[in-house]
N, C-alpha and C. Protein backbone atom coordinates (compact mmCIF):
# COMPACT_ATOMS: atom_id res chain seq x y z
N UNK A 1 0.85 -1.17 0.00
CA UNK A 1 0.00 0.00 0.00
C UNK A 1 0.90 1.24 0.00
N UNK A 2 0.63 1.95 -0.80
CA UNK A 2 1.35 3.33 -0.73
C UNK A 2 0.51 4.14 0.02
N UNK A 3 1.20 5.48 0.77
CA UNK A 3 1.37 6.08 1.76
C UNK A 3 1.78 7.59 1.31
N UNK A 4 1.13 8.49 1.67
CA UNK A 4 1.45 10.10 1.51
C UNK A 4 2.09 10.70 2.61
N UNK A 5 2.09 9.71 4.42
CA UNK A 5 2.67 9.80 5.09
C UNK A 5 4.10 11.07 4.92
N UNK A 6 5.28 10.56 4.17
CA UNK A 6 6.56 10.84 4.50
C UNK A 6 6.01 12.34 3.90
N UNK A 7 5.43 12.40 2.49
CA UNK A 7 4.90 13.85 1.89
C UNK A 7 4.09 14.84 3.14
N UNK A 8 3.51 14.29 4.03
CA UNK A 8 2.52 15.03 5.28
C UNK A 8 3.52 15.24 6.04
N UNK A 9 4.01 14.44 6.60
CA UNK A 9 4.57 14.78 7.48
C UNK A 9 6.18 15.92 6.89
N UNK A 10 6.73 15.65 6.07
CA UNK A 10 8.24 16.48 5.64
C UNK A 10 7.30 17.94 5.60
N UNK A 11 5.92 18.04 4.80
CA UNK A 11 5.32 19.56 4.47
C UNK A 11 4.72 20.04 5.90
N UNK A 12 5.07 19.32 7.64
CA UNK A 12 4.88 20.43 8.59
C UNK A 12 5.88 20.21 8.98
N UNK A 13 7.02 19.65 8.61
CA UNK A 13 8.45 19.96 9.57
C UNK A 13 8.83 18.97 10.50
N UNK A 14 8.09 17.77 10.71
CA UNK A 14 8.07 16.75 11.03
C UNK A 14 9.58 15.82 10.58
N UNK A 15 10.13 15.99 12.14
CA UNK A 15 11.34 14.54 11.88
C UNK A 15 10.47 13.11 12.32
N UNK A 16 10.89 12.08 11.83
CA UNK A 16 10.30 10.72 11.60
C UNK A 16 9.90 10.15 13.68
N UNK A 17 10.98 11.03 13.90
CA UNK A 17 10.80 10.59 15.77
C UNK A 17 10.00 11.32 16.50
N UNK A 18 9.50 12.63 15.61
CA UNK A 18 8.72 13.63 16.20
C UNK A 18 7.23 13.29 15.85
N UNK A 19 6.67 12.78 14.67
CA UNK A 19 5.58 11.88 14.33
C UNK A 19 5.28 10.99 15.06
N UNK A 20 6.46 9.87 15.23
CA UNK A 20 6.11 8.33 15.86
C UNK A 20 6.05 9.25 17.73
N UNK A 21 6.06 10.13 18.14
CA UNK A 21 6.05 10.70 19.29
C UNK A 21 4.68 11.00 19.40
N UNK A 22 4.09 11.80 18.77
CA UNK A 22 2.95 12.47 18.17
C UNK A 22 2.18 11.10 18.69
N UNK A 23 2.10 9.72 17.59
CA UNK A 23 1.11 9.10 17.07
C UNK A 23 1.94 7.47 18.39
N UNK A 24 2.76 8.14 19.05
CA UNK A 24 2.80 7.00 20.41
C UNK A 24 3.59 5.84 19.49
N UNK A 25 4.54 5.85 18.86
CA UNK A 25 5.12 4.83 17.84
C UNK A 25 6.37 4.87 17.57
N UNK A 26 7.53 3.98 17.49
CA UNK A 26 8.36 4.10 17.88
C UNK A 26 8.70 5.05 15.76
N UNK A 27 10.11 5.39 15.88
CA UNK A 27 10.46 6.01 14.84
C UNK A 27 10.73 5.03 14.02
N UNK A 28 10.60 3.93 13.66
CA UNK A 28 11.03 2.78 12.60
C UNK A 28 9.79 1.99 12.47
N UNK A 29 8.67 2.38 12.96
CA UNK A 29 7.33 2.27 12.71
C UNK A 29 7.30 2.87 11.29
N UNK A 30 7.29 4.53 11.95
CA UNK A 30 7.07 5.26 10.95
C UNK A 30 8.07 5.63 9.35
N UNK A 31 9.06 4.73 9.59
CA UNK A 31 9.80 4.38 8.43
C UNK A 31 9.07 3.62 8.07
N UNK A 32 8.81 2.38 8.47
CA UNK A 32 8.32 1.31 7.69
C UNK A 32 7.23 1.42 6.94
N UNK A 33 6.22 2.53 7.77
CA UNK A 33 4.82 3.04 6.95
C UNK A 33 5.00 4.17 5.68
N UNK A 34 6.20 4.39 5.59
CA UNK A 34 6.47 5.53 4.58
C UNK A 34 7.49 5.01 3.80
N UNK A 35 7.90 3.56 3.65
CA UNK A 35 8.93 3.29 2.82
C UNK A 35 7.77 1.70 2.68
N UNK A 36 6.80 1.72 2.61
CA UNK A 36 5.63 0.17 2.44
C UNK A 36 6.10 -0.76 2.98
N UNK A 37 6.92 -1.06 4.06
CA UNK A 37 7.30 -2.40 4.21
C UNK A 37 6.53 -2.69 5.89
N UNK A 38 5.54 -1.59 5.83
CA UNK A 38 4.23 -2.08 6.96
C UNK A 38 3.37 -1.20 6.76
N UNK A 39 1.68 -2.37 6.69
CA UNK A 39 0.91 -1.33 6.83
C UNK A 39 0.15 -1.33 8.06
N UNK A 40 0.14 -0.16 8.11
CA UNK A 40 -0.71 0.26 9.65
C UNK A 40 -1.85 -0.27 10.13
N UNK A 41 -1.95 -0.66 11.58
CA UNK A 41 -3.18 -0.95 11.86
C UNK A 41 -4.27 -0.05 11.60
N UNK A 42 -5.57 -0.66 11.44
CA UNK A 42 -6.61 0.24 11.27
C UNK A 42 -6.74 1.30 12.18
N UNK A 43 -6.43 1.11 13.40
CA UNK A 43 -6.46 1.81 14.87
C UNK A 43 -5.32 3.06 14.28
N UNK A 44 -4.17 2.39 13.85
CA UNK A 44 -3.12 3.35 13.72
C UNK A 44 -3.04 4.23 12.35
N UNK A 45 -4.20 3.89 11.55
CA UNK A 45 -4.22 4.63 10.30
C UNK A 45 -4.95 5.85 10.93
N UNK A 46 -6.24 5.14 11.36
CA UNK A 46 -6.88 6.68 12.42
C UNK A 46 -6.28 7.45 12.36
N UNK A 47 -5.69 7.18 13.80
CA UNK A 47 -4.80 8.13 14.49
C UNK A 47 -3.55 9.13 13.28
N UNK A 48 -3.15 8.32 12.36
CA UNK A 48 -2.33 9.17 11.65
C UNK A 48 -3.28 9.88 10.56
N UNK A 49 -4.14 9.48 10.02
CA UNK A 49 -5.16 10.33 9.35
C UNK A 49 -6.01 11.59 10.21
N UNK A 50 -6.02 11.46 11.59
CA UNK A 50 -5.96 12.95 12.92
C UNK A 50 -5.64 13.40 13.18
N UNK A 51 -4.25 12.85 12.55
CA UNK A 51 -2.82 14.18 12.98
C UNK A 51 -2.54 14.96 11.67
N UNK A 52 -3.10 14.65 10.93
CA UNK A 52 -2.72 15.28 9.31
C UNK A 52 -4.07 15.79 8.96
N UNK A 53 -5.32 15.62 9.89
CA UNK A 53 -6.36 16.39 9.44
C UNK A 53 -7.17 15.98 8.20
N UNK A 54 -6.63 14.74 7.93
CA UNK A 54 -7.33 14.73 6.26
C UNK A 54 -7.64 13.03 6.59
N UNK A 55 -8.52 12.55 5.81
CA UNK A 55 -9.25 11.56 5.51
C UNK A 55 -8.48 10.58 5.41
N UNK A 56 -8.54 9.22 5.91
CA UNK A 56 -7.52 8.04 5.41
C UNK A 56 -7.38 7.62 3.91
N UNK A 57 -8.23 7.87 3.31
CA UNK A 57 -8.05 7.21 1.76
C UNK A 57 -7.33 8.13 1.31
N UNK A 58 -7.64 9.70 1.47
CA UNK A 58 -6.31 11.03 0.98
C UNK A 58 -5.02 10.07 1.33
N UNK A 59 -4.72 9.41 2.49
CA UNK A 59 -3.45 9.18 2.59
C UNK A 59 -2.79 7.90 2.25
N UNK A 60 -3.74 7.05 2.40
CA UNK A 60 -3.17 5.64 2.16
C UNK A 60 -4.02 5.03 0.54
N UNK A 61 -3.35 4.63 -0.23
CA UNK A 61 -3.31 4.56 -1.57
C UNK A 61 -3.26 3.04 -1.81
N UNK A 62 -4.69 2.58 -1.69
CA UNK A 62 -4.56 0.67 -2.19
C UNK A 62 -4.33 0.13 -3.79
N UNK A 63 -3.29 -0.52 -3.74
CA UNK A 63 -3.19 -0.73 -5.00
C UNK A 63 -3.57 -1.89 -5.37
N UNK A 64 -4.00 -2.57 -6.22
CA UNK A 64 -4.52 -3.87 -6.26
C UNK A 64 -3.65 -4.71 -7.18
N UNK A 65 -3.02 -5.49 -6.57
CA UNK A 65 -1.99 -5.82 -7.53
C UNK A 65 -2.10 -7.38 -8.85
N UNK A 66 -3.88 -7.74 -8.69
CA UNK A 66 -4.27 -8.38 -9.43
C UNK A 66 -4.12 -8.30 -10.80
């Protein structure tokens, strides 16, 4: 699943440890959710779609790889 994450967060000034602080997550969480090699719990998409103010589908991008 692609992720607008690293784009939200770099456009308020956000370092990767200051997010995973924010959203209670360690900083290699939030690598992993901005480089696809994890996707977030539903619980934790929330929460990062509340801190960026905008809708989860604005941010997380399903691709269907059928």
């Amino acid at each position: 699943m692609k992720s607008r994450v690293r784009e939200l967060r770099e456009a308020r000034g956000w370092s990767q440890a200051q997010l995973g602080e924010r959203l209670e997550v360690s900083r290699q969480t939030i690598n992993a959710v901005e480089t696809g090699k994890y996707d977030p719990s539903l619980p934790l998409a929330f929460r990062i779609a509340r801190e960026f103010g905008e809708p989860i589908e604005s941010i997380f991008l399903f691709e269907d790889v059928s």
